[in-house]
Protein backbone atom coordinates (compact mmCIF):
# COMPACT_ATOMS: atom_id res chain seq x y z
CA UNK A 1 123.77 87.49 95.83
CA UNK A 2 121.45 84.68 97.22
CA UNK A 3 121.96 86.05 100.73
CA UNK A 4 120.75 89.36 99.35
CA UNK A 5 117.33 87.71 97.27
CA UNK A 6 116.50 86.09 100.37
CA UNK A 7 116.65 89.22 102.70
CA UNK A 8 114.74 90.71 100.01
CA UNK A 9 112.12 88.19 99.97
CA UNK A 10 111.53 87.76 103.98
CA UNK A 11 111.25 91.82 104.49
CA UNK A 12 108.47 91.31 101.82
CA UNK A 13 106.66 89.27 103.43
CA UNK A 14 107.13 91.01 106.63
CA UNK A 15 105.95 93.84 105.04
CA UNK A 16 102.78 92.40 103.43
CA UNK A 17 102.05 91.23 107.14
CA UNK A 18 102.53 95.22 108.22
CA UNK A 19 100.17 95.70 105.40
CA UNK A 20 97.53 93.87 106.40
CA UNK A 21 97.73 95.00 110.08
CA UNK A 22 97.74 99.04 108.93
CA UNK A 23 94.66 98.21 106.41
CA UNK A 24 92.40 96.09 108.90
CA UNK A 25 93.40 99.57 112.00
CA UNK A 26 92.16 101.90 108.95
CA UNK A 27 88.78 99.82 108.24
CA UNK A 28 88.32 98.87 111.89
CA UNK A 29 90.53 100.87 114.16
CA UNK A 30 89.99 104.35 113.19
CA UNK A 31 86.79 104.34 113.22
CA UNK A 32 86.61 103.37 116.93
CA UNK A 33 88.86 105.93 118.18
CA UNK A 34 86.68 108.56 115.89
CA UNK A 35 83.75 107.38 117.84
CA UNK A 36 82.26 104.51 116.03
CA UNK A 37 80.35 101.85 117.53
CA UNK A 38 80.02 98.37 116.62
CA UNK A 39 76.75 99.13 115.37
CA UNK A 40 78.51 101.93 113.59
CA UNK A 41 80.34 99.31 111.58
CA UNK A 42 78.13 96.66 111.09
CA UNK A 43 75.71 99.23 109.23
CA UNK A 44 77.81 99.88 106.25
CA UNK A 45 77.52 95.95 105.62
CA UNK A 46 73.63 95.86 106.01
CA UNK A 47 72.78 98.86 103.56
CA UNK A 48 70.62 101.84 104.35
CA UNK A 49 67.04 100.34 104.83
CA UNK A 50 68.42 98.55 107.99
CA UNK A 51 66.68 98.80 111.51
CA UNK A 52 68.30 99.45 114.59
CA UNK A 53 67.52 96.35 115.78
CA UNK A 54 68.93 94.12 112.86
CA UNK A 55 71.93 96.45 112.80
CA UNK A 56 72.75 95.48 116.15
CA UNK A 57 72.29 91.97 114.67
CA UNK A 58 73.99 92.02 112.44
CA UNK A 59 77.14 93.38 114.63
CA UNK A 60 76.96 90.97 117.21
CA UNK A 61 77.26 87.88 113.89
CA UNK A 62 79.78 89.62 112.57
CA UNK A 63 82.00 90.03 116.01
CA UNK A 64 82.32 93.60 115.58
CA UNK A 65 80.91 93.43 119.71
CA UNK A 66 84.17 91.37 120.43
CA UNK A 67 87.78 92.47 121.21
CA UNK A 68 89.77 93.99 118.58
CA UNK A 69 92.85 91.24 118.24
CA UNK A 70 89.92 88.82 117.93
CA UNK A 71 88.49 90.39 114.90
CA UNK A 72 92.18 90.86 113.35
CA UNK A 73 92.43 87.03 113.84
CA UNK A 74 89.55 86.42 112.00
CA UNK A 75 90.71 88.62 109.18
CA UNK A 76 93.97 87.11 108.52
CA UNK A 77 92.61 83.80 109.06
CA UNK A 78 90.34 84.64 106.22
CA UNK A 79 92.81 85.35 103.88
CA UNK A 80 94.34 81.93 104.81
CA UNK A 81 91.40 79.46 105.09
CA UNK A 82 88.40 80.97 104.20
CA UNK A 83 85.95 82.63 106.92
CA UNK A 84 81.97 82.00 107.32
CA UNK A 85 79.38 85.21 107.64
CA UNK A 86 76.50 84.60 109.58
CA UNK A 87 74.72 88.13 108.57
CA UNK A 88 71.26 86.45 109.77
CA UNK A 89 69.08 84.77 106.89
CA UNK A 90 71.74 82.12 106.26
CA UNK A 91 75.46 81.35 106.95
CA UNK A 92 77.62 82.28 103.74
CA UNK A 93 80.89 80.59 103.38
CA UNK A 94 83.86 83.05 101.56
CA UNK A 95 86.69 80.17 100.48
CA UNK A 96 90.31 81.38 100.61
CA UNK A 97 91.78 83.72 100.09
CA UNK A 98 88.76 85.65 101.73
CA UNK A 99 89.23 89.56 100.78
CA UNK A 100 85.68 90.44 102.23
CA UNK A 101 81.88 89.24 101.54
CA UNK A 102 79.91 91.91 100.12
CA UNK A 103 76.53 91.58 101.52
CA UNK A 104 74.47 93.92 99.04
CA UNK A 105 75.44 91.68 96.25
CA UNK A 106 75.74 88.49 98.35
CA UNK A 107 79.28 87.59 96.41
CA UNK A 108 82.19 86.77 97.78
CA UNK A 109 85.01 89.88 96.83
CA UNK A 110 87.36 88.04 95.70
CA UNK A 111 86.33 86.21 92.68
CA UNK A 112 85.14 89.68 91.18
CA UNK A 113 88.44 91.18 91.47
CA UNK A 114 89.98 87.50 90.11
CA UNK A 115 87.95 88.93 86.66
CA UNK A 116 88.96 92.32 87.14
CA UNK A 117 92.74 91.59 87.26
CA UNK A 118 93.51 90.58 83.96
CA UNK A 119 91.64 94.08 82.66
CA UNK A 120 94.33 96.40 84.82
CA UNK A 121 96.82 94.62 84.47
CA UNK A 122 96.73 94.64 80.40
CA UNK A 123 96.40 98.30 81.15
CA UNK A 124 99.40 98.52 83.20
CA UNK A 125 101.34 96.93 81.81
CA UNK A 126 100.86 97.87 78.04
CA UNK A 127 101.21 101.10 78.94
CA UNK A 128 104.70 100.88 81.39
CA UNK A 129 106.08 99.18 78.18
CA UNK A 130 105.23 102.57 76.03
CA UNK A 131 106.12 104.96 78.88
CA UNK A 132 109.58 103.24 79.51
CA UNK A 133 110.43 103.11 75.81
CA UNK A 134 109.45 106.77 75.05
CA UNK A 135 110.54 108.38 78.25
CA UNK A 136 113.70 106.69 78.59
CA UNK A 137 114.36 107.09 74.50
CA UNK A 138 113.27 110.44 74.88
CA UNK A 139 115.30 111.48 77.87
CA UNK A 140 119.04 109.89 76.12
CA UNK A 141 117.88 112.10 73.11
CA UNK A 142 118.00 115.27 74.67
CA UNK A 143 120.54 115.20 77.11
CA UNK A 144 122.84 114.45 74.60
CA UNK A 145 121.18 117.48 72.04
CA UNK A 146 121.33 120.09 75.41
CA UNK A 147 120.54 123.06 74.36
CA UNK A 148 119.19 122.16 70.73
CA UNK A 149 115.63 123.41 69.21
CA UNK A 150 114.97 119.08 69.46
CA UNK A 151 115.90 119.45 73.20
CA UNK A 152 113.42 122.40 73.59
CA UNK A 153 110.68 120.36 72.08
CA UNK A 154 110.83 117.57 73.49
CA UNK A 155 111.05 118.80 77.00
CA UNK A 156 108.04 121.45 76.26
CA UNK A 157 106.14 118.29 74.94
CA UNK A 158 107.04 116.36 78.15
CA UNK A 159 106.01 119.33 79.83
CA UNK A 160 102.92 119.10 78.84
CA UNK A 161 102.34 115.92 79.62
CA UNK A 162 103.58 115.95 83.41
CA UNK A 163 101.02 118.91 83.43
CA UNK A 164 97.48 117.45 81.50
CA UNK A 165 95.49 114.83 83.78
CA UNK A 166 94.63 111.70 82.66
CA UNK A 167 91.01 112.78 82.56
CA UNK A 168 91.31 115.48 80.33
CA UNK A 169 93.78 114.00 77.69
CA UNK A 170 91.58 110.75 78.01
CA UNK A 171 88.50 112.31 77.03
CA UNK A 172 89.96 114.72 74.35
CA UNK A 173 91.61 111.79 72.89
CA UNK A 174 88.76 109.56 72.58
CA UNK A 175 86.27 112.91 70.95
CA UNK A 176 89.45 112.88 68.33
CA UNK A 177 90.81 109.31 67.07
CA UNK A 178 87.53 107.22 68.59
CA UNK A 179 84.27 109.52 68.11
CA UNK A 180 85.92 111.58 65.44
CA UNK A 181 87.92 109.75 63.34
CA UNK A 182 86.90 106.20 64.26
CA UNK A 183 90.16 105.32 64.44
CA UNK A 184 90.35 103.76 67.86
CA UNK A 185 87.78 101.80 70.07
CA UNK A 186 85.27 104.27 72.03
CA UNK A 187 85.55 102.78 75.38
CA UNK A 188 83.19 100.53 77.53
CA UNK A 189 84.37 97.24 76.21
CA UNK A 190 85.89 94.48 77.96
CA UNK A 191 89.69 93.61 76.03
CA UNK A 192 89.34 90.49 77.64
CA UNK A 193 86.83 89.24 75.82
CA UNK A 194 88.97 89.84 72.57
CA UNK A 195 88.92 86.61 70.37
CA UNK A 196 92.46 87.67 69.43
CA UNK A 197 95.77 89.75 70.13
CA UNK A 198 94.59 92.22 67.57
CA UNK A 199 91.14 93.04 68.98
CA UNK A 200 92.71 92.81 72.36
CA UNK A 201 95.39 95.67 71.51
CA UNK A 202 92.73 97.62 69.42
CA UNK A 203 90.59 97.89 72.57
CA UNK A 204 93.40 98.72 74.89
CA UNK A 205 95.40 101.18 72.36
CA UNK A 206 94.26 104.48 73.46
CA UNK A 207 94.57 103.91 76.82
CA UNK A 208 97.91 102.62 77.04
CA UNK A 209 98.96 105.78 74.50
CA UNK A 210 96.92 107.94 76.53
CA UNK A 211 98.39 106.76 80.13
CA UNK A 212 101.64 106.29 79.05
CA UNK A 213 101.74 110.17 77.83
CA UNK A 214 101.28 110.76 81.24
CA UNK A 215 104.17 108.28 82.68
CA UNK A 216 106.60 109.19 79.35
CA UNK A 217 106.80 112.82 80.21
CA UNK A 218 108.23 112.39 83.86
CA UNK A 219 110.78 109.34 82.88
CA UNK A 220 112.02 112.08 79.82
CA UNK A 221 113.06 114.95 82.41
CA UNK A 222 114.01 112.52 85.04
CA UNK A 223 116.21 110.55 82.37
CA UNK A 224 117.69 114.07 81.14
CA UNK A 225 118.66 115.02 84.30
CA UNK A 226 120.31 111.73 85.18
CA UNK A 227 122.22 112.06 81.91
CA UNK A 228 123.28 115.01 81.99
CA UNK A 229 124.68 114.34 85.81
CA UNK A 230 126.06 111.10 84.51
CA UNK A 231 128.07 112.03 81.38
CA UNK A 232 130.03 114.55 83.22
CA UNK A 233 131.81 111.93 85.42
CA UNK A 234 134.94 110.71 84.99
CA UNK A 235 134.53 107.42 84.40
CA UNK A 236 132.53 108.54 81.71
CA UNK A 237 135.42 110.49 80.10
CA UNK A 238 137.56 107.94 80.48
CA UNK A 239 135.71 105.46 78.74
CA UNK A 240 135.77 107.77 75.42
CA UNK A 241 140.00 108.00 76.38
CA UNK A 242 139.57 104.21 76.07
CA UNK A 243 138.42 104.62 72.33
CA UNK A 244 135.47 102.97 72.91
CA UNK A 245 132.17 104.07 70.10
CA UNK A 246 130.07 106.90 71.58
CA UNK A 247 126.87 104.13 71.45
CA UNK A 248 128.91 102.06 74.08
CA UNK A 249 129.53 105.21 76.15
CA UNK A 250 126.25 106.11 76.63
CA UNK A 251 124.22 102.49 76.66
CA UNK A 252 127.02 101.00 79.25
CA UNK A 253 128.30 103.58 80.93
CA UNK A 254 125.96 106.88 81.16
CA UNK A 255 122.52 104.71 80.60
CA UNK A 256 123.57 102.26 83.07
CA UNK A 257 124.35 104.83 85.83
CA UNK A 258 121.44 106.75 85.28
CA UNK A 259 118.56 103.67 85.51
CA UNK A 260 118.54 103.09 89.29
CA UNK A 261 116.87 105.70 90.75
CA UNK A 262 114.01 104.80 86.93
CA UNK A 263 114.00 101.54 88.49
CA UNK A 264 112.69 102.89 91.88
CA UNK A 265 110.34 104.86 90.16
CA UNK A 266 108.88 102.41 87.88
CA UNK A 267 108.02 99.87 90.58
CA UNK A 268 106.16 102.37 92.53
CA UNK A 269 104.08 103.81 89.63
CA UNK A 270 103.45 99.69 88.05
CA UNK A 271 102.65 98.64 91.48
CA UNK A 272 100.15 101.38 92.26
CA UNK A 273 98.33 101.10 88.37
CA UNK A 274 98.18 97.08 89.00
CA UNK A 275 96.08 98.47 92.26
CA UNK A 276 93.58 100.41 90.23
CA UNK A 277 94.34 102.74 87.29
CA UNK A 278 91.39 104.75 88.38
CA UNK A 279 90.91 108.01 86.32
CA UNK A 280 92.37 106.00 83.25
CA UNK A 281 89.38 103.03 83.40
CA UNK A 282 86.71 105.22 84.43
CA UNK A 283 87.67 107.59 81.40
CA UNK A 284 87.75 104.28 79.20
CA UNK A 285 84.95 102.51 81.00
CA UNK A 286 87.22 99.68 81.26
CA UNK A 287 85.86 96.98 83.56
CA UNK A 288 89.01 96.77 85.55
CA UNK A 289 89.92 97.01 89.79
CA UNK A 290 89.97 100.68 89.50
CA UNK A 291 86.76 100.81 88.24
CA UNK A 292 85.16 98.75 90.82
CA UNK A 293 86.84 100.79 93.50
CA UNK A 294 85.04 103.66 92.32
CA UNK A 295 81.55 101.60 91.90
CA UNK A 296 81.95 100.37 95.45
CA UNK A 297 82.76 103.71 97.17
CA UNK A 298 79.52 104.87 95.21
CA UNK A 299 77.69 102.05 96.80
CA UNK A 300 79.42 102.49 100.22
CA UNK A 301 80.19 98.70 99.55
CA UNK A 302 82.79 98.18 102.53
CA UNK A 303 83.91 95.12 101.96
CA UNK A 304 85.03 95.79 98.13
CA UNK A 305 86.89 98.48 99.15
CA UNK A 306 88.72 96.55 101.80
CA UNK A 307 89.95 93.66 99.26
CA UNK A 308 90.62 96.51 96.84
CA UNK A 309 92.90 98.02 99.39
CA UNK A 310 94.59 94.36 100.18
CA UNK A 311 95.04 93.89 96.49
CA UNK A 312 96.65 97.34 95.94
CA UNK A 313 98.77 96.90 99.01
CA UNK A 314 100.24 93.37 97.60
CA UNK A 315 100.78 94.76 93.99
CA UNK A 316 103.18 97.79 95.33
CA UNK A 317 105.25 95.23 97.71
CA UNK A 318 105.43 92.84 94.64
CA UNK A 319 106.45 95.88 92.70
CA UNK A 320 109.22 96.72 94.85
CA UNK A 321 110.29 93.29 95.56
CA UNK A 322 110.59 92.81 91.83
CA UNK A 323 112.74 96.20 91.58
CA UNK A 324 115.26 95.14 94.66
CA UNK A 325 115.77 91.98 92.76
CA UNK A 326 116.59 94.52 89.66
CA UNK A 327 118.72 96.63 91.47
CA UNK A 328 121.33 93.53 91.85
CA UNK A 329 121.11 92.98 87.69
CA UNK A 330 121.83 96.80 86.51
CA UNK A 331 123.76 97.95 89.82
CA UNK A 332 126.84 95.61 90.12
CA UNK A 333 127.28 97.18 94.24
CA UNK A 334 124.54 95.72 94.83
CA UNK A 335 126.15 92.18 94.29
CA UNK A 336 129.37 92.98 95.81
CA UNK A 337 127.34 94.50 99.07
């Protein structure tokens, strides 16, 4: 088991270095064997009222001019100790761990996404908690009523919700229980600055409902299916030869079976929200990293899309290292391998 949590933990790292090399070749890279120039580069960090002179600058200050493993060594040695920008005017320092320096805002990247965090991941994970619960609940309920007119419903409803976008149920939602009924908040706050749990979870209440309508309806049909596979085995029947309660069969035995390849799932879709639920915070106006993904692409703000992308990146490996550690709790093979 340790030997297993440690493997786990070294690929992840590993991977996170992989990461970082496949998201500085995309920003940096790519562009060069597309045809970019250094100057190329350097004018997406200088803004569109830029001469051809200072953009040329500007590239040399940067280092865009020198080799490429040079640059890559100043990026992850950013991320470690800090890095300095010398765009011209002055020399701006960006402390560790350096995700970028935006330089139409003259700010540092990371500190905005430090107050952005907190926003997506209330989101996400408010909303994983309803989408497991329902879809999971929801799934055990009508594999074991196949065939019923409850069955039927439920999967038409889950249907439904694999098939809506975020974007439409979002805004639909907030013209019924927000600007309609005045039941729920009407977007563009900030839950964070809540004084309380309750005014936290009435800002953040549609949008967990809403997202998680989305989520609930794929973990129903995938936990159906998985059911339905799983109570069919023979272990299965077995267990009811034992006498044991039909509550014990299905929690222990069918549930139990049928919650590794949910577990994959999950830590995909939790890992990419903590990256940016996008559609869902720009629906909501929530002030979140989605949200400033979007704002910087608008802006063609380079450098906040790059420590957007890092963050992302890191949140899916967590994800997944979190759900390998999992699979050795609900999977006892996993142990014994």
């Amino acid at each position: 088991m340790f030997a297993y949590l440690v493997r786990r933990v070294i690929g992840a790292v590993f991977l996170l270095i992989i990461v970082t090399a496949v998201t500085f070749s995309i920003f940096f890279l790519v562009p060069r064997l597309g045809g970019a120039t250094a100057d190329d580069l350097a004018g997406r960090y200088v803004g569109k009222s830029a001469g051809a002179a200072q953009i040329h600058e500007t590239a040399v200050r940067l280092g865009f001019t020198d080799p490429l493993y040079q640059q890559y060594g100043r990026f992850i040695k950013g991320l470690v100790v800090g890095q300095d920008y010398n765009y011209g005017p002055s020399t701006e320092h960006c402390p560790a761990p350096c995700f970028g320096y935006s330089f139409l805002t003259q700010q540092p990247v990371w500190p905005d996404l430090v107050a952005r965090i907190p926003v997506t991941i209330s989101l996400a994970v408010g909303a994983a908690v309803i989408w497991l619960i329902a879809g999971v609940g929801t799934g055990v309920i009508s594999a074991l009523r196949r065939g019923s007119v409850l069955d039927r419903s439920l999967m038409s409803v889950a249907l439904a919700g694999v098939s809506l976008p975020i974007f439409f149920t979002g805004l639909l939602a907030l013209s019924i229980f927000s600007y309609g009924l005045g039941w729920t908040a009407q977007g563009g706050s900030n839950p964070m600055d809540a004084s309380n749990p309750l005014e936290w979870a009435y800002d953040l209440i549609l949008p967990w409902t809403t997202l998680a309508f989305l989520y609930a309806a794929a973990y129903a049909r995938l936990t159906r299916a998985g059911m339905l596979e799983t109570m069919n085995e023979d272990y299965v029947r077995t267990a009811r030869a034992k006498g044991l309660t039909e509550r014990t069969v299905v929690t222990r035995h069918g549930l139990r079976a049928t919650l590794t390849p949910i577990l994959t799932i999950f830590g995909l879709d939790v890992g990419l929200l903590l990256g940016g639920a996008i559609l869902t915070e720009t629906t909501f106006s929530l002030p979140g990293i989605g949200q400033y993904a979007v704002i910087a692409l608008r802006a063609n703000d380079l450098p906040k899309v790059l420590g957007v992308t890092l963050v992302a990146a890191f949140f899916i490996v967590l994800a997944n290292l979190i759900v390998d550690l999992m699979y050795a709790v609900v999977d006892p093979r996993v142990r014994i391998q």
